[in-house]
C-alpha atoms as a PDB file:
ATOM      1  CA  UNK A   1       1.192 -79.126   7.534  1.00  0.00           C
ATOM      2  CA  UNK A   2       1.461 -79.834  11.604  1.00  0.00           C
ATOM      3  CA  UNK A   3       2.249 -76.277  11.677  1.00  0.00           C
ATOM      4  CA  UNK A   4      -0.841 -74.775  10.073  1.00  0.00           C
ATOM      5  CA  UNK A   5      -3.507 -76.914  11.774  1.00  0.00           C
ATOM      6  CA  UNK A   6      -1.638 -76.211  15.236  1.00  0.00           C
ATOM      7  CA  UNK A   7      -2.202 -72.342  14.148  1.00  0.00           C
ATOM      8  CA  UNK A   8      -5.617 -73.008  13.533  1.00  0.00           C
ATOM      9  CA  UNK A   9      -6.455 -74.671  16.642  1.00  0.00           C
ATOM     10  CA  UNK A  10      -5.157 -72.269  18.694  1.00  0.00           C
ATOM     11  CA  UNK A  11      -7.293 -69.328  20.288  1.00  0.00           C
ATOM     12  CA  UNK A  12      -8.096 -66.105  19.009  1.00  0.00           C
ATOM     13  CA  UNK A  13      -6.203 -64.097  21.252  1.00  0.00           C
ATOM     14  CA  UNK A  14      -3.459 -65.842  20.087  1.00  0.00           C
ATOM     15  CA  UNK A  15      -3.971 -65.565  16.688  1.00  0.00           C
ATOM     16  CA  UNK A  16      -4.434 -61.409  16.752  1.00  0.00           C
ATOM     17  CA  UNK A  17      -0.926 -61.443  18.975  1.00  0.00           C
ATOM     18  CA  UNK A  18       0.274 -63.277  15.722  1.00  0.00           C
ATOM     19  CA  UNK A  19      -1.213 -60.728  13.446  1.00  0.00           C
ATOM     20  CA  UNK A  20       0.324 -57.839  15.447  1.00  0.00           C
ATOM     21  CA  UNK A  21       3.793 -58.880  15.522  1.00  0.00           C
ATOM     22  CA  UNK A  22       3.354 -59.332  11.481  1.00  0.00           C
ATOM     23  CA  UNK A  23       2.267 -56.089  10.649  1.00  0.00           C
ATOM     24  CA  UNK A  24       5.059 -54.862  13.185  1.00  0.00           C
ATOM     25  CA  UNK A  25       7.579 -56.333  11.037  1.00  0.00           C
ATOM     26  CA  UNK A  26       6.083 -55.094   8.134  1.00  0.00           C
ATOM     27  CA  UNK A  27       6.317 -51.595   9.270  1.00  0.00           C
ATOM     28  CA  UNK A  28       9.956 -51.995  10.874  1.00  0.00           C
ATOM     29  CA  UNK A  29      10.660 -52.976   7.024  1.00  0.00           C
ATOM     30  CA  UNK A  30       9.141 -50.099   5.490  1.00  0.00           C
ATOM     31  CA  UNK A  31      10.837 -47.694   8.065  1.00  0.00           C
ATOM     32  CA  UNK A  32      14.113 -49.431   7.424  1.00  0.00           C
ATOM     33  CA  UNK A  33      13.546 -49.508   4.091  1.00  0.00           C
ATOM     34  CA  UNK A  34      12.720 -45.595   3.614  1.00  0.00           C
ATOM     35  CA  UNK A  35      15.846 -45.202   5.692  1.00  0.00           C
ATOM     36  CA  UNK A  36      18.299 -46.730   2.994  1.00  0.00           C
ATOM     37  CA  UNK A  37      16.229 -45.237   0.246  1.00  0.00           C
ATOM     38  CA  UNK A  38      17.212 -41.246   1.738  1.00  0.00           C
ATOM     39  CA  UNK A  39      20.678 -42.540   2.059  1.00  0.00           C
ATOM     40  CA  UNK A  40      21.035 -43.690  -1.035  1.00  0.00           C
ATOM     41  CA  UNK A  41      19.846 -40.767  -2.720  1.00  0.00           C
ATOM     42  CA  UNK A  42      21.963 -38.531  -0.253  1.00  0.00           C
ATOM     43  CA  UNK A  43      25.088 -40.573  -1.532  1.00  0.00           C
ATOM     44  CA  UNK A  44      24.205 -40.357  -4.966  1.00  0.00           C
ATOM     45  CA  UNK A  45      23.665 -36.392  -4.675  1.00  0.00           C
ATOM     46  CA  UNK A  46      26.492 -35.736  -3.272  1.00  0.00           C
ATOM     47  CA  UNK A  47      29.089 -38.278  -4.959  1.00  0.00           C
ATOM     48  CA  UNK A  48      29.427 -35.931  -7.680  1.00  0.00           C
ATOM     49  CA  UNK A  49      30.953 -33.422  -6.197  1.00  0.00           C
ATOM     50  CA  UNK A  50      34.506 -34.361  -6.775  1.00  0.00           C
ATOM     51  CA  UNK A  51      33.647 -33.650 -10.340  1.00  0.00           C
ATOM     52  CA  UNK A  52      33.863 -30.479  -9.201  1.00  0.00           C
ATOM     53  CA  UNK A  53      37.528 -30.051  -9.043  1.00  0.00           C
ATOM     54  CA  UNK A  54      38.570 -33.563 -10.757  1.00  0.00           C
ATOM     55  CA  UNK A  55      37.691 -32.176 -14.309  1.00  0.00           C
ATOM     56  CA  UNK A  56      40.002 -28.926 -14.097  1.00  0.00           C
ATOM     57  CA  UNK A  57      42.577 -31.875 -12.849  1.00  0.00           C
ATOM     58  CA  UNK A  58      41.916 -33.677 -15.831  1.00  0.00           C
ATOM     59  CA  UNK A  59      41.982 -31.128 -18.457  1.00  0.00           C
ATOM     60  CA  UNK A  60      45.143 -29.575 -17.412  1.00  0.00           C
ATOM     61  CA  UNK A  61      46.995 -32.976 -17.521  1.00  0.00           C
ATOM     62  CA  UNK A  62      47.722 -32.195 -13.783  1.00  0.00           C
ATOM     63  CA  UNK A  63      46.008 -35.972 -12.962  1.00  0.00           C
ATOM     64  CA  UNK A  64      48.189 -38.389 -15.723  1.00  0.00           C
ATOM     65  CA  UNK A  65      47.109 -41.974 -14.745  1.00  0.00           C
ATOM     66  CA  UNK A  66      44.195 -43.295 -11.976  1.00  0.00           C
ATOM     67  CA  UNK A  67      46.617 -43.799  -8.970  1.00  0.00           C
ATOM     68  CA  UNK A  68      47.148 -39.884  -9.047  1.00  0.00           C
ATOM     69  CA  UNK A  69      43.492 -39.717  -9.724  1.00  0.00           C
ATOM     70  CA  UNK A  70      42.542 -41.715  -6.382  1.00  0.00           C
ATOM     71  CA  UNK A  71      44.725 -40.136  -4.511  1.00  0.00           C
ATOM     72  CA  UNK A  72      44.072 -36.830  -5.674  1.00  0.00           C
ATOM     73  CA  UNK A  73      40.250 -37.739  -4.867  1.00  0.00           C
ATOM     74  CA  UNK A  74      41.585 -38.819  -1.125  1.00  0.00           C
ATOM     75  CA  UNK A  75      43.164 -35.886  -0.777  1.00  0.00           C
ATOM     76  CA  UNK A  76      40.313 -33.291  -0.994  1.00  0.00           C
ATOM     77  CA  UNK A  77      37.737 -35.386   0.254  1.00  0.00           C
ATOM     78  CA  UNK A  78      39.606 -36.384   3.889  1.00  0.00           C
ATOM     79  CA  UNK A  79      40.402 -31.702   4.283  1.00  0.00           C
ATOM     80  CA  UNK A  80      36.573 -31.483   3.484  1.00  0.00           C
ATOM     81  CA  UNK A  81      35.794 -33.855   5.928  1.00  0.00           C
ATOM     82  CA  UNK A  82      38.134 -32.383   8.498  1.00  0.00           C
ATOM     83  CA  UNK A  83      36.468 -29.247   7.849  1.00  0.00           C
ATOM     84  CA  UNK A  84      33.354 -30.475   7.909  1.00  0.00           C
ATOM     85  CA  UNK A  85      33.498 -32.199  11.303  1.00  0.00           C
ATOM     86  CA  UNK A  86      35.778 -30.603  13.255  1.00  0.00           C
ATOM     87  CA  UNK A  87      34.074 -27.701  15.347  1.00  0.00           C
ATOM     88  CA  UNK A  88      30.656 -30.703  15.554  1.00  0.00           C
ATOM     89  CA  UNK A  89      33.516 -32.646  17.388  1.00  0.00           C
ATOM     90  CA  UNK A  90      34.855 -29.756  19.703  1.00  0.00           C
ATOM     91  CA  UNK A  91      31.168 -29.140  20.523  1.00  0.00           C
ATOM     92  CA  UNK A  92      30.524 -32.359  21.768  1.00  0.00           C
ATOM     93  CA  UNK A  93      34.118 -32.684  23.926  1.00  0.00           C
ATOM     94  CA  UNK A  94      33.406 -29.310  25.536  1.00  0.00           C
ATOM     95  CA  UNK A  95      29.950 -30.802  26.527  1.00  0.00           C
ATOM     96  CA  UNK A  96      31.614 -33.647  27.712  1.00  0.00           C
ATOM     97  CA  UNK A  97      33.962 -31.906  29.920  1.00  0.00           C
ATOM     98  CA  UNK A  98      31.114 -29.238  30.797  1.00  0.00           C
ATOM     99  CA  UNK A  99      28.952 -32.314  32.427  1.00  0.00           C
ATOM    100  CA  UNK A 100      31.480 -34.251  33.416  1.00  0.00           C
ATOM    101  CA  UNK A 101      32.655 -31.116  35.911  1.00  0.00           C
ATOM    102  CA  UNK A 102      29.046 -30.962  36.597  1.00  0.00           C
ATOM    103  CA  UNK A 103      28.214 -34.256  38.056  1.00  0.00           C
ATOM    104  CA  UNK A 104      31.695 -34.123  39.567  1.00  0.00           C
ATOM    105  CA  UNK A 105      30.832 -31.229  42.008  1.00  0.00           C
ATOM    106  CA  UNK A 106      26.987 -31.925  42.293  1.00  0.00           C
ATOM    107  CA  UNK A 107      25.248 -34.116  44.618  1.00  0.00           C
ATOM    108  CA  UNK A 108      24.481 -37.724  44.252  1.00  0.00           C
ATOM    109  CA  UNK A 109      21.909 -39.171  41.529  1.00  0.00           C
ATOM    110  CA  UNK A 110      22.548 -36.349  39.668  1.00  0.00           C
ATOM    111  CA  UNK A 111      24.298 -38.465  36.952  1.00  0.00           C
ATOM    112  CA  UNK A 112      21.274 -40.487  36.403  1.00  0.00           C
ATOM    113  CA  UNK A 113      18.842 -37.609  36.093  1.00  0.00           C
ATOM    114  CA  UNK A 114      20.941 -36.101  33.377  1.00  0.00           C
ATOM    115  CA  UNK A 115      21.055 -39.171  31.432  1.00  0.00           C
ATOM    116  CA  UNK A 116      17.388 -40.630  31.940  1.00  0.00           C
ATOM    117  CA  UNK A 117      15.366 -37.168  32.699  1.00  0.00           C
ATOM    118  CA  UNK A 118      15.269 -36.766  28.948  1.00  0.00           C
ATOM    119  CA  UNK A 119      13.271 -39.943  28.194  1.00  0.00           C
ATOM    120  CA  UNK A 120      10.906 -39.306  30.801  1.00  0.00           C
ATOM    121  CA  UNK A 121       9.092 -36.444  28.334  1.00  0.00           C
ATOM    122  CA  UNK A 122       7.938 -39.236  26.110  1.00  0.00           C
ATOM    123  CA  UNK A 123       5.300 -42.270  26.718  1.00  0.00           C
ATOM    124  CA  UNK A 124       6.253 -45.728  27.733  1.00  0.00           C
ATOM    125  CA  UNK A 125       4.413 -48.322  25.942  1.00  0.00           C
ATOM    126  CA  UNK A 126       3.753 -51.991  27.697  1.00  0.00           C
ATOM    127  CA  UNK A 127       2.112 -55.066  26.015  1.00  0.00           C
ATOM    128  CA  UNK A 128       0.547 -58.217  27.668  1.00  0.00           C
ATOM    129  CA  UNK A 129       2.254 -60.703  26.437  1.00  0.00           C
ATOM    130  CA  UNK A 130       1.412 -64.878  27.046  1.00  0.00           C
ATOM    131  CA  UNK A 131       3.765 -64.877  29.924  1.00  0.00           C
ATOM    132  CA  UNK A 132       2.401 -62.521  31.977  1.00  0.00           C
ATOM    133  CA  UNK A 133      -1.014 -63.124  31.676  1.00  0.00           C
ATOM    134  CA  UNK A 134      -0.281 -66.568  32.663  1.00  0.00           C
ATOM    135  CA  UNK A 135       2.010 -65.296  35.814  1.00  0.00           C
ATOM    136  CA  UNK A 136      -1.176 -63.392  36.462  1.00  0.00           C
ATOM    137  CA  UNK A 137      -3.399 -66.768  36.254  1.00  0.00           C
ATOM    138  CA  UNK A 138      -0.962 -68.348  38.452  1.00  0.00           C
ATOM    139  CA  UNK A 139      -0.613 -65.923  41.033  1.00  0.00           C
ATOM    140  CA  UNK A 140      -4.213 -65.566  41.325  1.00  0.00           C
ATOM    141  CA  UNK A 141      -4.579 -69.319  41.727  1.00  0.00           C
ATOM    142  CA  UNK A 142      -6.473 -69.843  38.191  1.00  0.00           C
ATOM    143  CA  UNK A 143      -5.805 -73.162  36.814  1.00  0.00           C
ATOM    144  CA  UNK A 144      -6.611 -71.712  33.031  1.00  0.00           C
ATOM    145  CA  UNK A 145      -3.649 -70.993  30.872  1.00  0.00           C
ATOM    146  CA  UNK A 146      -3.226 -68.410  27.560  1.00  0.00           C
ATOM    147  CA  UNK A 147      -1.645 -71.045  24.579  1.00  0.00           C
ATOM    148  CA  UNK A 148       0.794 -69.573  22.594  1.00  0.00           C
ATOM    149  CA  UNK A 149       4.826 -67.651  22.778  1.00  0.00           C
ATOM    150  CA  UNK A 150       5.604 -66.615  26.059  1.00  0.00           C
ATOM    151  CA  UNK A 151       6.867 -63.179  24.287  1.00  0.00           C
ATOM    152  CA  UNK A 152       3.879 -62.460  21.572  1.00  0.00           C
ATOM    153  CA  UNK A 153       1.376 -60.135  23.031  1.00  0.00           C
ATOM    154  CA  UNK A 154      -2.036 -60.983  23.906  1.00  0.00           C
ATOM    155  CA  UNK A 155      -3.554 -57.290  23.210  1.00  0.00           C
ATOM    156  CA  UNK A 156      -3.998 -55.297  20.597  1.00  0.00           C
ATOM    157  CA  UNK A 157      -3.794 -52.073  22.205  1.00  0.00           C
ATOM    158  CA  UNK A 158      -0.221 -51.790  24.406  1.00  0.00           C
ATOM    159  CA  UNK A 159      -0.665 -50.174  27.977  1.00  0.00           C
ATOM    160  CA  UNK A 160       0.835 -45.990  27.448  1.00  0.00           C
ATOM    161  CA  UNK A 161       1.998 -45.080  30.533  1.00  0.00           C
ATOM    162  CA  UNK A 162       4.393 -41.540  31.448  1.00  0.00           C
ATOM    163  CA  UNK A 163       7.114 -41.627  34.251  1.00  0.00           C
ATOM    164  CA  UNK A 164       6.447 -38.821  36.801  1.00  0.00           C
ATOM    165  CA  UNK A 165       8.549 -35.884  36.281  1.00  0.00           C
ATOM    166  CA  UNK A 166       9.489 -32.682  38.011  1.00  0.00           C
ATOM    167  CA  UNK A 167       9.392 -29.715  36.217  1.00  0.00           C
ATOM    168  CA  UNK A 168      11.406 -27.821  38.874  1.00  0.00           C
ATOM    169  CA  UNK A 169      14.488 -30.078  38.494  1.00  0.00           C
ATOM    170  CA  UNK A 170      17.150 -28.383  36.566  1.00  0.00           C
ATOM    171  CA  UNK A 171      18.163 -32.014  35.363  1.00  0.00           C
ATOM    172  CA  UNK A 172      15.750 -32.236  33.001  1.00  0.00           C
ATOM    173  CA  UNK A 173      16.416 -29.335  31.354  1.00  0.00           C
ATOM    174  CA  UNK A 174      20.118 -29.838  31.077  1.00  0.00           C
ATOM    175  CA  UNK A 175      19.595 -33.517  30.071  1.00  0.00           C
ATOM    176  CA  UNK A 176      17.230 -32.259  27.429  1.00  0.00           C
ATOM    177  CA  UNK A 177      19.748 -29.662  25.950  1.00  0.00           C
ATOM    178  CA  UNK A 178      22.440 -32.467  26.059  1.00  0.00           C
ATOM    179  CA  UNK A 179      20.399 -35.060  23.982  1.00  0.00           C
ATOM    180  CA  UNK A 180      19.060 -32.040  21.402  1.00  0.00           C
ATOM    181  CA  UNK A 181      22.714 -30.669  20.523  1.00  0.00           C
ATOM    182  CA  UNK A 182      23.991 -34.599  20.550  1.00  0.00           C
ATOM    183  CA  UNK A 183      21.283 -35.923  18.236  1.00  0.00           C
ATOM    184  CA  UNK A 184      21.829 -32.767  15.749  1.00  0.00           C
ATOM    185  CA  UNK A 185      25.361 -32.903  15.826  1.00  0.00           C
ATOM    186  CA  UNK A 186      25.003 -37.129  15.248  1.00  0.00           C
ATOM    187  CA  UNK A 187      23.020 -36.291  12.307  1.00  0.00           C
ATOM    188  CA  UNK A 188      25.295 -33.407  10.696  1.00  0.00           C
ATOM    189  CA  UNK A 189      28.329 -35.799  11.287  1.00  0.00           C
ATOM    190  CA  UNK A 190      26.414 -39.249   9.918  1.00  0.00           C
ATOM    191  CA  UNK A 191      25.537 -37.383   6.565  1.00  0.00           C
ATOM    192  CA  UNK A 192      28.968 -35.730   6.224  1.00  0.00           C
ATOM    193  CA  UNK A 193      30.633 -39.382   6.937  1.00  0.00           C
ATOM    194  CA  UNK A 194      28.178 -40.907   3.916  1.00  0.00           C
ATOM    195  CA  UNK A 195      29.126 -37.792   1.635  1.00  0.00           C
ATOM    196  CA  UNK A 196      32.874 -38.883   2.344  1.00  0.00           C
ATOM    197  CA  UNK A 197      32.339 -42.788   1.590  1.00  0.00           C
ATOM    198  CA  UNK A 198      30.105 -41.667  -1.504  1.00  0.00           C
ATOM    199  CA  UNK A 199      33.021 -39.303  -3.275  1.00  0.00           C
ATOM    200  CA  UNK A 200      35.712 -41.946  -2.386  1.00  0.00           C
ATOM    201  CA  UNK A 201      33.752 -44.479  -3.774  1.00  0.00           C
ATOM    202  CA  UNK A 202      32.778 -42.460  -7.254  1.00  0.00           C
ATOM    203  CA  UNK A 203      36.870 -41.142  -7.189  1.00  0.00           C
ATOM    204  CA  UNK A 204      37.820 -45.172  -7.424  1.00  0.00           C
ATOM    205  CA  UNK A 205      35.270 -45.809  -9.994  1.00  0.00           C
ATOM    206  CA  UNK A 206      35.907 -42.650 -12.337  1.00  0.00           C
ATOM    207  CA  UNK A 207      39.701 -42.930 -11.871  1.00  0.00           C
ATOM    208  CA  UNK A 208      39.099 -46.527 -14.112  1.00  0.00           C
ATOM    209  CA  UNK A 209      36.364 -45.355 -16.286  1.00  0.00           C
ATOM    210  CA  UNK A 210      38.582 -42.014 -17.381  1.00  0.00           C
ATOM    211  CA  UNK A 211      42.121 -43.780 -18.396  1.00  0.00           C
ATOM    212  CA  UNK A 212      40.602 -46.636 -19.868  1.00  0.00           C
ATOM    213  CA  UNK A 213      40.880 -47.616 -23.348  1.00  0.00           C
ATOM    214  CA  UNK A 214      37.565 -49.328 -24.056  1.00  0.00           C
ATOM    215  CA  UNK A 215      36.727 -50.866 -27.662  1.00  0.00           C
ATOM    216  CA  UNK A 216      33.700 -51.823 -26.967  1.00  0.00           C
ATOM    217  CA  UNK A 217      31.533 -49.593 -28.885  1.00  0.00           C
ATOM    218  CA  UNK A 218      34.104 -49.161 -31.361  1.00  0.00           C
ATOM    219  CA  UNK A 219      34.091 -50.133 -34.766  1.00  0.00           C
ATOM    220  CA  UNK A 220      36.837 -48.425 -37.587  1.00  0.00           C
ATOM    221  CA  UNK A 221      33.977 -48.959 -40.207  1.00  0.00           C
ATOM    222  CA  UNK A 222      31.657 -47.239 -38.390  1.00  0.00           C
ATOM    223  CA  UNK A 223      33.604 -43.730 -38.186  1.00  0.00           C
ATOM    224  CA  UNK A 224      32.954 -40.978 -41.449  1.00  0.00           C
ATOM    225  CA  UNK A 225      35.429 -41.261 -44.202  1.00  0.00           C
ATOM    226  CA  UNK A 226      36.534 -44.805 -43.166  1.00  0.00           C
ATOM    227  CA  UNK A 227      38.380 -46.028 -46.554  1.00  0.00           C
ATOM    228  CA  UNK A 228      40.282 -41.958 -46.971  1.00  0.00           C
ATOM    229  CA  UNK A 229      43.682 -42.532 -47.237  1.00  0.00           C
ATOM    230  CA  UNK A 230      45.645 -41.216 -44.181  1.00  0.00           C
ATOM    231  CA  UNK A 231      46.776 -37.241 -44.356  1.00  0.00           C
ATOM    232  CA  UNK A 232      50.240 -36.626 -45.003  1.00  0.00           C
ATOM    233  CA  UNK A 233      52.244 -33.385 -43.754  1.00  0.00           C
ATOM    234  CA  UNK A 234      51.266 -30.622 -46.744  1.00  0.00           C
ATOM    235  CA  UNK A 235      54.033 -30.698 -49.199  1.00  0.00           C
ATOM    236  CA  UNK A 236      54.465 -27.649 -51.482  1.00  0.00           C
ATOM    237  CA  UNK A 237      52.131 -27.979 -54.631  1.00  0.00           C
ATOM    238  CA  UNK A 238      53.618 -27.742 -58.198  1.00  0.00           C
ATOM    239  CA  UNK A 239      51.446 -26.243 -61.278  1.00  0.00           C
ATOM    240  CA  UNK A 240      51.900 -28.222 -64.288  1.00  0.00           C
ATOM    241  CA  UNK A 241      50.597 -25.723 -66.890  1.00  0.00           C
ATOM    242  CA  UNK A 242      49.987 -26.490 -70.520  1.00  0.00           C
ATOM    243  CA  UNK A 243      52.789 -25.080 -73.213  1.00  0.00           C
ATOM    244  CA  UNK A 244      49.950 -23.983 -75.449  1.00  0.00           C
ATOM    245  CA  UNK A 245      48.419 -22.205 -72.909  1.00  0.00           C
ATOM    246  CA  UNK A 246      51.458 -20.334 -71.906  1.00  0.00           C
ATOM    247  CA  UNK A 247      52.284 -19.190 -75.263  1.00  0.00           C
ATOM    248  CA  UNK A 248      48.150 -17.726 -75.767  1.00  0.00           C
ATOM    249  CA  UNK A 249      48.537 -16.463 -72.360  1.00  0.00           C
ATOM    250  CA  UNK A 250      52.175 -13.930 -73.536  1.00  0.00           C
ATOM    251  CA  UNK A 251      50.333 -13.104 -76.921  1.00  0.00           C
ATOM    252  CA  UNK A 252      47.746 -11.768 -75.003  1.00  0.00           C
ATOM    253  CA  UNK A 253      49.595  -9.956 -72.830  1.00  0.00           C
ATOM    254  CA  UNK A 254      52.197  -8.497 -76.173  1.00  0.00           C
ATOM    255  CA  UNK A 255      48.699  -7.507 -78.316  1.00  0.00           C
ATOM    256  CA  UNK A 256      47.710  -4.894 -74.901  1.00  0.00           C
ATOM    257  CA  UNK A 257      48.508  -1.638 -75.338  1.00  0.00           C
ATOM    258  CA  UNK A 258      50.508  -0.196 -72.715  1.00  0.00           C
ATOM    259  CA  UNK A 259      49.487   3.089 -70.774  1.00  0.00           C
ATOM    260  CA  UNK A 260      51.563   6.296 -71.220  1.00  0.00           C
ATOM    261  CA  UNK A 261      53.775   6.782 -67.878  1.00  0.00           C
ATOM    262  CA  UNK A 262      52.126   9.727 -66.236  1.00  0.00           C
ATOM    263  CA  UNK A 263      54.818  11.543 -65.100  1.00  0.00           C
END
C-alpha cells in the first residue's frame, strides 16, 4: 500500500520513465518470445528426419532393441553434423589466421578499427536517466533534484547520435566483411547444432516408443472374432460318405452306356 501512494506522489517525469521501462520489457518478452517460438518449430521440422533412415533400420530387423536404436540415431546424426559444419568452421579459422597476420604486420590501432569500425555504421542511442539530470542540477549549482531510480530514464525520446567515420579507411570495410561472414556462418552453425539436439532427442524418445509393449489401449474383447477357437496346423480332411449313396452313385454309373472305342 506504501508502495502505490509513494508512486502516486511522485512526479510525472518519473512516472513516464516508469511507463517506458514497462513497455520495454514487454517488447524484450515478445522478441524473446518469437525467438523460442522459430526454434521450436525449427526443432520440430527437422527432428523427423531420422525417420528417414530409422524405418528401413527397423523393417529389416537391422535395429533389434532401443540401445542399437540410440546409437544407431548417434551415429548418423554426429557424420551429418560433421558434414554440416565443417567447411563453416575452416572458414572462420582461415579468417582468423588471415586477420590475425594482418594486424600482426600493420600499424598500431589497427586492431581496434577492425573490431569496432563495424558498429560505427549504426546509431547510438542515449537516455537521460535520474542520475544525470541530477549531476547536471548539481554541476550547474541548482538546488532542485529529479525523484525517482538513478537508472530509469527521464525522457521519452533517447538522444540518436552516429560515431564519425571515415569512408577512406580500409578498416571499415574489412571489419564489415569480418562481422557479415561471422554472423552468417553463427547462424548456419546455431540451426545445424538445434537440428542435431532435436534428432537426438526424437532418436531417445522413438527408440522407447518402438520396442515397447504397451497394453494400454488393449482389450482381447475388443479385437474381431474374440471367442474363435485358436487355428490349428491344417490336418488332412477325411470324407465320410453315406453307404446308400455310394451304392446309387455305381448304379448310375453301371446303367450308362459306354462309347464304342474309336479306333
Amino acid at each position: 500500500m506504501n508502495s502505490m501512494i509513494s508512486f502516486v506522489q511522485i512526479n510525472e517525469k518519473t512516472k513516464k520513465a516508469f511507463l517506458v521501462f514497462f513497455a520495454l520489457f514487454i517488447i524484450i518478452l515478445l522478441i524473446f518470445g518469437s525467438i523460442y517460438a522459430l526454434i521450436a518449430r525449427h526443432m520440430r521440422k527437422n527432428a523427423k528426419e531420422i525417420d528417414t533412415y530409422m524405418v528401413e533400420l527397423c523393417q529389416y530387423r537391422i535395429i533389434t532393441n532401443p540401445d542399437q536404436f540410440y546409437k544407431a540415431v548417434k551415429y548418423y546424426e554426429r557424420r551429418k553434423l560433421h558434414h554440416a559444419i565443417k567447411w563453416p568452421m575452416r572458414i572462420i579459422l582461415l579468417i582468423a589466421v588471415g586477420l590475425l597476420f594482418y594486424c600482426i604486420f600493420s600499424t598500431a590501432g589497427t586492431t581496434k578499427k577492425v573490431f569496432s569500425d563495424f558498429f560505427d555504421l549504426f546509431p547510438r542511442f542515449k537516455w537521460q536517466t535520474v542520475k544525470t539530470v541530477n549531476e547536471e542540477l548539481k554541476a550547474a549549482g541548482s538546488p532542485s533534484r529529479v525523484v525517482g531510480i538513478s537508472w530509469m530514464p527521464v525522457s521519452l525520446i533517447p538522444q540518436v547520435y552516429w560515431k564519425k567515420i571515415n569512408p577512406q579507411d580500409i578498416n571499415l570495410y574489412i571489419s564489415t566483411i569480418f562481422y557479415i561472414i561471422l554472423i552468417v556462418l553463427f547462424f548456419k552453425i546455431s540451426l545445424d547444432a538445434l537440428s542435431y539436439v532435436a534428432r537426438i532427442h526424437r532418436g531417445k524418445e522413438k527408440s522407447k516408443m518402438v520396442f515397447e509393449k504397451n497394453l494400454d489401449h488393449y482389450n482381447y474383447f475388443d479385437l474381431p472374432n474374440a471367442y474363435q477357437q485358436p487355428i490349428h496346423p491344417a490336418q488332412p480332411q477325411t470324407t465320410i460318405t453315406n453307404p446308400q449313396q455310394t451304392s446309387d452313385t455305381n448304379a448310375t454309373e453301371s446303367n450308362t452306356p459306354k462309347q464304342d472305342k474309336i479306333e
